[in-house]
Protein backbone atom coordinates (compact mmCIF):
# COMPACT_ATOMS: atom_id res chain seq x y z
CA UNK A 1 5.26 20.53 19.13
CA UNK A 2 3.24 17.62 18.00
CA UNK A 3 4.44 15.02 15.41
CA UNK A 4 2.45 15.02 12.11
CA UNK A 5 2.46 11.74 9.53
CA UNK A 6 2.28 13.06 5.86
CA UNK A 7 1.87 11.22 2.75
CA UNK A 8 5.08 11.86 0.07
CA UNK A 9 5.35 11.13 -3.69
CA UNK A 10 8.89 9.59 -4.08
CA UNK A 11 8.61 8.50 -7.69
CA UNK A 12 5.86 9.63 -10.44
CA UNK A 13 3.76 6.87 -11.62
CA UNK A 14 3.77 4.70 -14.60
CA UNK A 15 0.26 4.18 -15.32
CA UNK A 16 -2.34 3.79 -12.71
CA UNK A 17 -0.50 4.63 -9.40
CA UNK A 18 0.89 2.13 -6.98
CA UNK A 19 1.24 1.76 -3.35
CA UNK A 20 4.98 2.07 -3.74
CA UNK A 21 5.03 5.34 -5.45
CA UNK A 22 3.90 6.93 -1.66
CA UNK A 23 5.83 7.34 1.49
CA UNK A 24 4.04 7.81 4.95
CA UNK A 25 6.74 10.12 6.73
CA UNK A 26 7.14 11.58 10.25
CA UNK A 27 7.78 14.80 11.24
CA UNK A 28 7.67 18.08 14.25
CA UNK A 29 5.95 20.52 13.55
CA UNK A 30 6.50 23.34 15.19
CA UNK A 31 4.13 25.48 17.24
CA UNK A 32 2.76 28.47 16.10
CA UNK A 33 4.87 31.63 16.26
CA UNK A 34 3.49 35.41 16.43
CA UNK A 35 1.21 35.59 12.76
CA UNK A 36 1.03 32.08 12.40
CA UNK A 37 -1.49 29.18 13.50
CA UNK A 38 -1.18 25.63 14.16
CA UNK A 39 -3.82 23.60 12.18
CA UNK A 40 -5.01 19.88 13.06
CA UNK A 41 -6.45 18.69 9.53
CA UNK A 42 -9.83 16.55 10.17
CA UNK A 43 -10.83 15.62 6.83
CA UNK A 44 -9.13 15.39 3.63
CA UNK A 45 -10.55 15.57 -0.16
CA UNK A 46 -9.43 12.63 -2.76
CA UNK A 47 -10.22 13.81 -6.23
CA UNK A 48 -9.27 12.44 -9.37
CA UNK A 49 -7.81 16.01 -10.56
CA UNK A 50 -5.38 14.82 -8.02
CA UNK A 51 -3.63 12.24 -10.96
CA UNK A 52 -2.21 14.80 -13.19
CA UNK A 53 0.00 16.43 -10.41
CA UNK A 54 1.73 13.06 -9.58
CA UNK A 55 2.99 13.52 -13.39
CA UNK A 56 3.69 16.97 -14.00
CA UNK A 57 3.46 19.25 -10.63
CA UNK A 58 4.20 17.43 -7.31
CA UNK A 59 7.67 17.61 -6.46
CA UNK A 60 8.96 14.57 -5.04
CA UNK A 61 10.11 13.72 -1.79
CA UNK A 62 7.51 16.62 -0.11
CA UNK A 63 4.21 16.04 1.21
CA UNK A 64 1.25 16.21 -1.23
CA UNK A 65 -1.65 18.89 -1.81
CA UNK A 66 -5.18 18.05 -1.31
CA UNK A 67 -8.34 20.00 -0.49
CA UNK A 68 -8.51 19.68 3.29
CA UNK A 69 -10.73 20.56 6.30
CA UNK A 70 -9.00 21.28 9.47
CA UNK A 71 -9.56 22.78 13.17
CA UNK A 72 -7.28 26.11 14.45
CA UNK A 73 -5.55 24.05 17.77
CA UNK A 74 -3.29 27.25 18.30
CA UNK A 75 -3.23 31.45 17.43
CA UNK A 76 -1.17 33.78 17.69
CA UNK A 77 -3.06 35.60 14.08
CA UNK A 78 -5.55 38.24 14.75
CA UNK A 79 -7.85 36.75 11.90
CA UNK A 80 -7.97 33.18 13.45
CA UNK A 81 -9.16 32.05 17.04
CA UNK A 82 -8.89 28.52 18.41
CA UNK A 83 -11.38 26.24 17.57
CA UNK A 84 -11.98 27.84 14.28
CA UNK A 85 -12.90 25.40 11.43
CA UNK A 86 -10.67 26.48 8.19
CA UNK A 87 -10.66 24.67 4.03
CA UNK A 88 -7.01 24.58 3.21
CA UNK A 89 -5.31 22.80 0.36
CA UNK A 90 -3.17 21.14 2.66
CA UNK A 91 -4.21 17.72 2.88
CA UNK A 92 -2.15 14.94 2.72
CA UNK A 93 -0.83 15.96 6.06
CA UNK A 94 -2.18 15.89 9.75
CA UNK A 95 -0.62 19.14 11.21
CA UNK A 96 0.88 22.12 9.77
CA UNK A 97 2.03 25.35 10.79
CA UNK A 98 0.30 28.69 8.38
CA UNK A 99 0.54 32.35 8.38
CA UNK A 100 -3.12 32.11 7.50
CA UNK A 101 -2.60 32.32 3.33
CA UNK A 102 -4.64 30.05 1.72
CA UNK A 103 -7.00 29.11 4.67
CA UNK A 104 -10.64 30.22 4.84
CA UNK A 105 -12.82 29.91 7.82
CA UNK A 106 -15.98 27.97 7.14
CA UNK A 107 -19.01 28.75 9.41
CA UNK A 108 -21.03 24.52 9.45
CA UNK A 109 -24.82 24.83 8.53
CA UNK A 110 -25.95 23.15 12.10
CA UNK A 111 -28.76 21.22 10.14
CA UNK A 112 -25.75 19.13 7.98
CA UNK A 113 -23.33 16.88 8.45
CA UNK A 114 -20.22 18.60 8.44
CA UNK A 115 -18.85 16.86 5.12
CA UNK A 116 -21.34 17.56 3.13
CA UNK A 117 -19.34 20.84 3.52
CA UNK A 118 -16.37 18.72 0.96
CA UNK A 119 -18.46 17.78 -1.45
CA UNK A 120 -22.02 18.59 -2.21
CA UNK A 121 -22.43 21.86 -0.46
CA UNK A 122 -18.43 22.26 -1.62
CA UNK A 123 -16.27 23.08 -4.06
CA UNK A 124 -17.54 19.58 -5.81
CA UNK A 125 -21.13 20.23 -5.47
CA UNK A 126 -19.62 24.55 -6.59
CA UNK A 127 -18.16 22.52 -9.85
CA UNK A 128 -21.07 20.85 -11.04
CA UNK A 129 -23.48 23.81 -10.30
CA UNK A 130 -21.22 26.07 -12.24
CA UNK A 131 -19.94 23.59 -15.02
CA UNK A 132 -23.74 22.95 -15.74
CA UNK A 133 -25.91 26.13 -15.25
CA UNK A 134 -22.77 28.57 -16.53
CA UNK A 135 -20.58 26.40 -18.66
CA UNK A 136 -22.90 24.75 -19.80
CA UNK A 137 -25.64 26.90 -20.22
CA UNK A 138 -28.77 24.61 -18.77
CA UNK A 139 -32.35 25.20 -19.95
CA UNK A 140 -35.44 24.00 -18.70
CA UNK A 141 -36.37 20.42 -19.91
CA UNK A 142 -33.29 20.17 -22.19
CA UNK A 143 -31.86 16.40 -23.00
CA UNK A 144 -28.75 15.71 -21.20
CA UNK A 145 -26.15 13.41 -20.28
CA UNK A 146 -23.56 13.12 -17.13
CA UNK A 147 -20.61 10.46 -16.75
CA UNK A 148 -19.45 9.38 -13.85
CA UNK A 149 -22.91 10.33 -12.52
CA UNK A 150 -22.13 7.82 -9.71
CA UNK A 151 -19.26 9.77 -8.48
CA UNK A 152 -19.05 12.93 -6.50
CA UNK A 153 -18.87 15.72 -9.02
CA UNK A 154 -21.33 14.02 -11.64
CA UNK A 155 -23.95 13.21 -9.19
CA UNK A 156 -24.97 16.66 -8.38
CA UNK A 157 -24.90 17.69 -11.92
CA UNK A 158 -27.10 15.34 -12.78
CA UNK A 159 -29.84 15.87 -10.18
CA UNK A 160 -29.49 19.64 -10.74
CA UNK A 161 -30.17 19.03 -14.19
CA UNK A 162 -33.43 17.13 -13.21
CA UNK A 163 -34.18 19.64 -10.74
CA UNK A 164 -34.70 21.73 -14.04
CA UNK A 165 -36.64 19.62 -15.89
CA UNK A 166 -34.41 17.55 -17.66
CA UNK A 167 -34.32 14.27 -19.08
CA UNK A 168 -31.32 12.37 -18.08
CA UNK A 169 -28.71 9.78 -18.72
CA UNK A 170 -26.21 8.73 -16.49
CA UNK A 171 -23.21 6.48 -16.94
CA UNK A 172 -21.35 4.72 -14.23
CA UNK A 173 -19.03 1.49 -13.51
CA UNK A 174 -21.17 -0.62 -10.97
CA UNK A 175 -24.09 -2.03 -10.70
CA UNK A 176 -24.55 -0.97 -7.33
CA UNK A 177 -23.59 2.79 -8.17
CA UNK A 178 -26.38 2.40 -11.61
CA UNK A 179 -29.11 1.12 -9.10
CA UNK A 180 -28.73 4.02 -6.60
CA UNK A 181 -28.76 6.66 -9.55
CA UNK A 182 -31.88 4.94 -10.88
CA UNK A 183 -33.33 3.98 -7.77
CA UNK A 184 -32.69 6.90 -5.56
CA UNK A 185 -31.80 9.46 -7.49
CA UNK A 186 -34.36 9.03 -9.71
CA UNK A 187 -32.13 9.43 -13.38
CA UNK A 188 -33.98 8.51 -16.25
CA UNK A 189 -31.56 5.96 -17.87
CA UNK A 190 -28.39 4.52 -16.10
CA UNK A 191 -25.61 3.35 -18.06
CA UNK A 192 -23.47 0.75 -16.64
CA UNK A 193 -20.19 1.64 -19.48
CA UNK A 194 -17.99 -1.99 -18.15
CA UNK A 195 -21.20 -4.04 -19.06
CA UNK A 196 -22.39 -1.63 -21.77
CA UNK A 197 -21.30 -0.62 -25.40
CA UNK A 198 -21.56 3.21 -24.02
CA UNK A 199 -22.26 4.28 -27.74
CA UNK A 200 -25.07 1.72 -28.13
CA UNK A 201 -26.64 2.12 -25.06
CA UNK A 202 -26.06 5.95 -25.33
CA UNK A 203 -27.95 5.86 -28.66
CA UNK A 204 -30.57 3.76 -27.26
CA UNK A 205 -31.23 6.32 -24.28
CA UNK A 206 -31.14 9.19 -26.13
CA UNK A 207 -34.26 9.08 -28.72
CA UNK A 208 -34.21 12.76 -28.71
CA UNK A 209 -30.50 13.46 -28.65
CA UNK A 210 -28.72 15.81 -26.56
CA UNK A 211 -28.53 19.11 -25.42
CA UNK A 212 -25.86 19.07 -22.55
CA UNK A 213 -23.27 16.46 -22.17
CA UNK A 214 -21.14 17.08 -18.72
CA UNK A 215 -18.04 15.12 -19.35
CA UNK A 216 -15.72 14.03 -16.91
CA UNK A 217 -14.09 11.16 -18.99
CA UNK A 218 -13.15 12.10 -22.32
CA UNK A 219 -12.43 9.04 -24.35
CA UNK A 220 -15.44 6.90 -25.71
CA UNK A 221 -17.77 8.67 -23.77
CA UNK A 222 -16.98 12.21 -25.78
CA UNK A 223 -16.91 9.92 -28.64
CA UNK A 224 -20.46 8.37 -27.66
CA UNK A 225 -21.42 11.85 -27.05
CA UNK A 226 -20.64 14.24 -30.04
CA UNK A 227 -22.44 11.34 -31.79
CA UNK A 228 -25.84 12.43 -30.09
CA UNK A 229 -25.78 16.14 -29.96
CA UNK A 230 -28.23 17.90 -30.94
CA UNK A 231 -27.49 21.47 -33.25
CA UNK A 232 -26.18 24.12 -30.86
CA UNK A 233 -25.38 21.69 -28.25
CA UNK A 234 -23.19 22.27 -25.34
CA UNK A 235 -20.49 19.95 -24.18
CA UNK A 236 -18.93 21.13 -20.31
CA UNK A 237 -15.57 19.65 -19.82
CA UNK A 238 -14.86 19.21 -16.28
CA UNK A 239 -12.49 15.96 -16.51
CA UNK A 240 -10.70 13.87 -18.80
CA UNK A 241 -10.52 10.61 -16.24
CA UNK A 242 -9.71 8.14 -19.47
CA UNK A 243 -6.68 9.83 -20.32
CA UNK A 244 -5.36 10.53 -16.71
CA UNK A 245 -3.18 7.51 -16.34
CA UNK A 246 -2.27 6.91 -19.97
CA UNK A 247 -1.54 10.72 -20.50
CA UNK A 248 -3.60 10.63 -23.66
CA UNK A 249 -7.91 10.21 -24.94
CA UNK A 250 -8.35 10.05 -28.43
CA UNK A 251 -11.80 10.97 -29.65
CA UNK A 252 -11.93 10.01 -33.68
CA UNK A 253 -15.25 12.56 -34.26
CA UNK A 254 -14.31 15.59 -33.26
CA UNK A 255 -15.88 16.87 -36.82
CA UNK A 256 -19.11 16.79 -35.11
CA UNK A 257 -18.29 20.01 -33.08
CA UNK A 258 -18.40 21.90 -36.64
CA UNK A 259 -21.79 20.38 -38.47
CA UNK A 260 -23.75 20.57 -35.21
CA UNK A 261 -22.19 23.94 -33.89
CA UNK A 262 -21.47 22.34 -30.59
CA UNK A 263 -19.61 24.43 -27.56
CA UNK A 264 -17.41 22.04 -26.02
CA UNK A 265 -15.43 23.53 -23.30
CA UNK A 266 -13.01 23.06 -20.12
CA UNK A 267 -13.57 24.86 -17.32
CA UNK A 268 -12.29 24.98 -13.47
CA UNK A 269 -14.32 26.45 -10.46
CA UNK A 270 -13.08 30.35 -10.32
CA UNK A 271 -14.81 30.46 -13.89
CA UNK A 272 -18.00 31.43 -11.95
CA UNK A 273 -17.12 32.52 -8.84
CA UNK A 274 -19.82 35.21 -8.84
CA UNK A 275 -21.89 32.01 -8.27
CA UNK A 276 -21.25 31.47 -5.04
CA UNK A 277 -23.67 32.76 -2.97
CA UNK A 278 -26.59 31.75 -5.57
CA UNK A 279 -24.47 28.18 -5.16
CA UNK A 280 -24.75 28.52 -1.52
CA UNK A 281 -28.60 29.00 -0.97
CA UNK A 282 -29.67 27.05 -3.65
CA UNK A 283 -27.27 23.86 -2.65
CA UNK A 284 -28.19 23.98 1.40
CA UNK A 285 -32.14 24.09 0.75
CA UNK A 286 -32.07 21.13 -2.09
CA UNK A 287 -30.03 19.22 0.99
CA UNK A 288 -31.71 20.05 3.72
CA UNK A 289 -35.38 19.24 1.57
CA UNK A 290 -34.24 15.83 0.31
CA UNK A 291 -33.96 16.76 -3.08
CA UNK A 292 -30.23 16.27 -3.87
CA UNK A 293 -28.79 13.20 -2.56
CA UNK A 294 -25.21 12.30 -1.82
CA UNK A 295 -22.75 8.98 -0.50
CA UNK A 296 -19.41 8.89 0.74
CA UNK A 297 -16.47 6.86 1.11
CA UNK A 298 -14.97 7.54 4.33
CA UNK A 299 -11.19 5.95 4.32
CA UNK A 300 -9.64 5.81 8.24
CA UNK A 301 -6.26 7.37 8.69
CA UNK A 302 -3.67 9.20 6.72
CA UNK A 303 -1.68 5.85 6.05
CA UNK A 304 -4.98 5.06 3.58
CA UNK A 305 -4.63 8.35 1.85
CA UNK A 306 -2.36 6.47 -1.03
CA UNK A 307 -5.28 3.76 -1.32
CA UNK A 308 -7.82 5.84 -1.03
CA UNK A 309 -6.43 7.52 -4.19
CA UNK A 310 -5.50 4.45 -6.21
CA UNK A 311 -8.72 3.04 -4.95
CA UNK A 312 -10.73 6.52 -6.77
CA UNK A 313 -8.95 6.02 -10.42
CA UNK A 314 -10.38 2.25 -10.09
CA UNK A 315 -13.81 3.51 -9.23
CA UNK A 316 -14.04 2.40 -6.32
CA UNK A 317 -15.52 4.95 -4.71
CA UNK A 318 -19.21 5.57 -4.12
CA UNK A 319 -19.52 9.24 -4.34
CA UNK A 320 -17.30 11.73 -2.79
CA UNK A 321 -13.71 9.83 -1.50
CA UNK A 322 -12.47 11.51 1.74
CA UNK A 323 -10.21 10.41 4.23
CA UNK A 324 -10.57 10.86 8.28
CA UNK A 325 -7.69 12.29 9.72
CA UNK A 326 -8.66 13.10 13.49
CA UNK A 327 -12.78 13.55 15.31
């Protein structure tokens, strides 16, 4: 029966979250019994879809949900041996007991680091392959833009959309994050928004308009945006990161959608699921070949897991935010 540390909401967050909004608790938990499994969690996901819950969602005073990446330590489940490596949404939590629902084995490409497994070859990397090529509707050499493009999500989508052909903008927070996305990544215009009128410099990088805008922050970015679409332009809404600790965005141009018959919108990952497997070969070759990149922020410990989260709504993350929870 080993003891597990978990990370607890005990009171929902005014604004940006705090330190003292979080708990770290201890607890048994029990060993698996006939059906069941006991599952060590390695790895765990910190996204910023996480924000909403801690308004509207996550009860309080129970341990929180998070994408997770854990190793089977016991079975007594015919569909689970030991040692198997299972996705869960679990996280938040370094053991738990499961009658299997909700876990899915994953079989590690040998030639990858096994977290590229939570992000780019994940359901992140899934997100932005999806939100772009289905949502979105990507063609060959089209003009597009990507916010966040420093972060985890909106760095694949925009070197899948230059793995088409496209021209593209980026915006980011840092000038660190704006010279890897121009530097390595090889974007055609990086916009750093804290430094940056984003509607000026948007303007400025976008002579010819645009086709696609991903959007992950809502706010002055879809302002910016809507301003620069072209006719029969397509807007993917995968996030709304401005409005996630004030509970609101406003947008004054919304007209825009009508005169330029734009498409704008949202969309979560079982949209596409008939993607996958396209998703899967596609992702692990452009890895594996050097032609999508990727960082990570690697926080130590579950008693970081609160940080690591208030650190990811200040940006200050460089790509995908995960948290190690055991080797």
């Amino acid at each position: 029966m080993p003891k597990s540390r978990e990370i607890h909401l005990i009171q929902r967050p005014s604004g940006a979250p705090k330190p003292e909004d979080f708990a770290l608790i201890e607890r048994d938990v029990v060993d698996a019994a006939d059906g069941e499994v006991l599952v060590q969690n390695l790895y765990m996901s910190v996204d910023p879809a996480m924000r909403p819950r801690l308004t509207a969602g996550q009860s309080l005073g129970e341990a929180m949900l998070g994408g997770a990446l854990g190793r089977i330590l016991q079975s007594k489940h015919d569909g689970f041996a030991v040692g198997d490596l299972v996705n869960n949404r679990l996280g938040f939590r370094e053991f738990f007991t499961s009658d299997g629902k909700g876990l899915s084995k994953l079989s590690p490409d040998p030639d990858l680091p096994l977290t590229v497994h939570m992000h780019a070859l994940g359901g992140t990397g899934f997100t932005a392959y999806g939100g772009l090529l289905h949502i979105g509707q990507l063609k060959d050499g089209e003009q597009v833009f990507v916010s966040t493009a420093g972060g985890a999500v909106g760095s694949v989508a925009a070197q899948i959309a230059k793995l088409k052909g496209c021209y593209v903008v980026g915006s980011t927070g840092a000038d660190d994050k704006a010279a890897w996305l121009r530097d390595e990544v090889g974007l055609d215009a990086v916009i750093n928004y804290k430094t940056q009128s984003i509607r000026d410099a948007l303007e400025e990088a976008t002579p010819k308009g645009l086709d696609v805008y991903f959007d992950n922050v809502g706010g002055d970015h879809l302002e910016a945006a809507l301003r620069r679409m072209n006719t029969l332009g397509r807007i993917p809404v995968c996030g709304f990161i401005s409005g996630y600790n004030s509970g609101h965005s406003s947008v004054s141009n919304l007209s825009n959608i009508i005169y330029s018959r734009v498409m704008l919108r949202g969309f979560v990952a079982p949209d596409f699921m008939h993607l996958y497997e396209d998703f899967q070969r596609d992702m692990a070759g452009w890895l594996k070949d050097g032609r999508v990149k990727y960082q990570e922020t690697i926080i130590n410990g579950i008693a970081a897991a609160p940080q690591a989260l208030i650190g990811l709504m200040a940006g200050q993350n460089s790509g995908k935010m995960l948290v190690k929870l055991s080797e």
